[in-house]
C-alpha atoms as a PDB file:
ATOM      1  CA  UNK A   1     -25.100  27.545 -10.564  1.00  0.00           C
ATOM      2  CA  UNK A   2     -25.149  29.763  -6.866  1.00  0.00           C
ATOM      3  CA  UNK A   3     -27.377  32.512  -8.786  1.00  0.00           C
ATOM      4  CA  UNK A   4     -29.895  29.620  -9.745  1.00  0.00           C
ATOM      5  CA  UNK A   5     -29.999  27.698  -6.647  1.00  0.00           C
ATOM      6  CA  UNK A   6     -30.680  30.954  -4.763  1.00  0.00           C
ATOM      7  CA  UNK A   7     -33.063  32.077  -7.130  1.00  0.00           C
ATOM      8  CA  UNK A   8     -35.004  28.799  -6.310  1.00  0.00           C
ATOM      9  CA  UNK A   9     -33.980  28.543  -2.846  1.00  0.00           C
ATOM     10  CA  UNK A  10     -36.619  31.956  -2.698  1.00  0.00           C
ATOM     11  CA  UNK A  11     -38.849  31.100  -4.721  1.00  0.00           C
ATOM     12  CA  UNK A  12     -39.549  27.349  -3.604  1.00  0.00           C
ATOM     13  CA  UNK A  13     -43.002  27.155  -5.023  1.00  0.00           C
ATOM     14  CA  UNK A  14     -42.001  27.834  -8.625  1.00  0.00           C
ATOM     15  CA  UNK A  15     -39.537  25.577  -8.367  1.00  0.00           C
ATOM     16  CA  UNK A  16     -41.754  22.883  -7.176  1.00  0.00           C
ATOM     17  CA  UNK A  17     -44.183  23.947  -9.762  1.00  0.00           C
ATOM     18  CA  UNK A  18     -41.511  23.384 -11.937  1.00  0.00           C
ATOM     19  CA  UNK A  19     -40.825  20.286 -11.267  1.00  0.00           C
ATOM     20  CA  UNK A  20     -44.560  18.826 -11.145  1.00  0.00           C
ATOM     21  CA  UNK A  21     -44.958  20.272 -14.689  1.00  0.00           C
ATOM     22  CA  UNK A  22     -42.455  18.589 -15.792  1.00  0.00           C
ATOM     23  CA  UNK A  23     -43.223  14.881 -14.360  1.00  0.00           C
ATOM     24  CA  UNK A  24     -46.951  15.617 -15.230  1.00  0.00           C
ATOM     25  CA  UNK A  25     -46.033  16.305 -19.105  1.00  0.00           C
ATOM     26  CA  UNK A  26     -43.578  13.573 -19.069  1.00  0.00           C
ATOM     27  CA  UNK A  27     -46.776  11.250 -18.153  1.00  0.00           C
ATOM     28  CA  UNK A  28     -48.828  12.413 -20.687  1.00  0.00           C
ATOM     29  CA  UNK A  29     -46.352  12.574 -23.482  1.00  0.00           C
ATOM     30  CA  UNK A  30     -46.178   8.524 -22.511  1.00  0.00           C
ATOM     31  CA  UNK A  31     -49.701   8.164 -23.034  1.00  0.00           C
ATOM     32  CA  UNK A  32     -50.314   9.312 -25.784  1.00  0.00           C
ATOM     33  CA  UNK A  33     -47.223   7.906 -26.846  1.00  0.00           C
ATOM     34  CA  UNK A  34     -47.767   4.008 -25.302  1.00  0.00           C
ATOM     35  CA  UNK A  35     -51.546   4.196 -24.695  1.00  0.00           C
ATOM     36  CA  UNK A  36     -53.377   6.118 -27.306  1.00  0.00           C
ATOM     37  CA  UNK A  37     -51.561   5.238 -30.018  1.00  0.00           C
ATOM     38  CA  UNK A  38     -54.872   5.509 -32.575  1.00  0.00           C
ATOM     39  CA  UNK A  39     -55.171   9.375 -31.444  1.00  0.00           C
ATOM     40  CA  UNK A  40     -53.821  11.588 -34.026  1.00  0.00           C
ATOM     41  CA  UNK A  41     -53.497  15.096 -32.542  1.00  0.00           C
ATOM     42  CA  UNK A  42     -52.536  18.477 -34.289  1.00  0.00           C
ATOM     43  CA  UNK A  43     -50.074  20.828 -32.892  1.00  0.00           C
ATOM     44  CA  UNK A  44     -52.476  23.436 -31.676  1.00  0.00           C
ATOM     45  CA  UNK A  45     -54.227  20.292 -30.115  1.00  0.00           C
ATOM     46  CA  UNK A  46     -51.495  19.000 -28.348  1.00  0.00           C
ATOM     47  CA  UNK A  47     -50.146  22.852 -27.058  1.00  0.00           C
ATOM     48  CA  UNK A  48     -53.310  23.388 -25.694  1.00  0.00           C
ATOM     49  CA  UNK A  49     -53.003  20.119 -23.849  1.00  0.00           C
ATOM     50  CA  UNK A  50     -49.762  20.975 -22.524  1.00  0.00           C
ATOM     51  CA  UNK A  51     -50.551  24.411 -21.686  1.00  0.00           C
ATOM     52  CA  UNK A  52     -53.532  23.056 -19.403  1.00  0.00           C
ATOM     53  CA  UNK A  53     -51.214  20.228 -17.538  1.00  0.00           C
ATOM     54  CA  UNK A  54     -48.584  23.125 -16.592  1.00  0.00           C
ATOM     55  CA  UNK A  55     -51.573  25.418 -15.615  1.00  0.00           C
ATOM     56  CA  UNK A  56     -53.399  22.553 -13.524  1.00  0.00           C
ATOM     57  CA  UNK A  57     -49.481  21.947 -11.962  1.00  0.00           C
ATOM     58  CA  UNK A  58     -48.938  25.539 -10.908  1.00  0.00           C
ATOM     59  CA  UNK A  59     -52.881  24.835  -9.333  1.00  0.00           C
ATOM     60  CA  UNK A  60     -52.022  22.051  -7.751  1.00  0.00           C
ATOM     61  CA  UNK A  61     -48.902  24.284  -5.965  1.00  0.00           C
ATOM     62  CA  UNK A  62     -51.182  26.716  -5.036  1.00  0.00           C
ATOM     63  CA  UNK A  63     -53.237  24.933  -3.124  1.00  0.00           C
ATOM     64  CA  UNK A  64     -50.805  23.364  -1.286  1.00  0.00           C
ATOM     65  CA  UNK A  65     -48.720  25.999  -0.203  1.00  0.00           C
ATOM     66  CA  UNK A  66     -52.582  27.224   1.382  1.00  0.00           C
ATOM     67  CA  UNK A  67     -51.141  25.671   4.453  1.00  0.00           C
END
């Protein structure tokens, strides 16, 4: 648990990005889930979506840590 929490105490922007991936995937695996129920996605579909969210959250890191 020490070797992690120092790895992230380091390296606090992946660990943020992290984080914001995983809230941001959780929110669109509930929409689709709850709100477009009628959309019927294949697997290669739905990776690509996921692979975009984690990109636009490691984005979304990056320009914040611009400060």
């Amino acid at each position: 648990m020490s070797i992690l929490r120092s790895l992230l105490s380091k390296h606090q922007a992946i660990a943020v990005w992290i984080g914001l991936a995983a809230g941001m995937v959780l929110v669109l695996a509930l929409y689709l889930a709850f709100g477009a129920t009628d959309v019927h996605l294949k697997a290669g579909q739905m990776a690509t979506i996921v692979i975009a969210t984690v990109a636009v959250a490691g984005i979304c890191v990056w320009i914040i840590s611009w400060e």
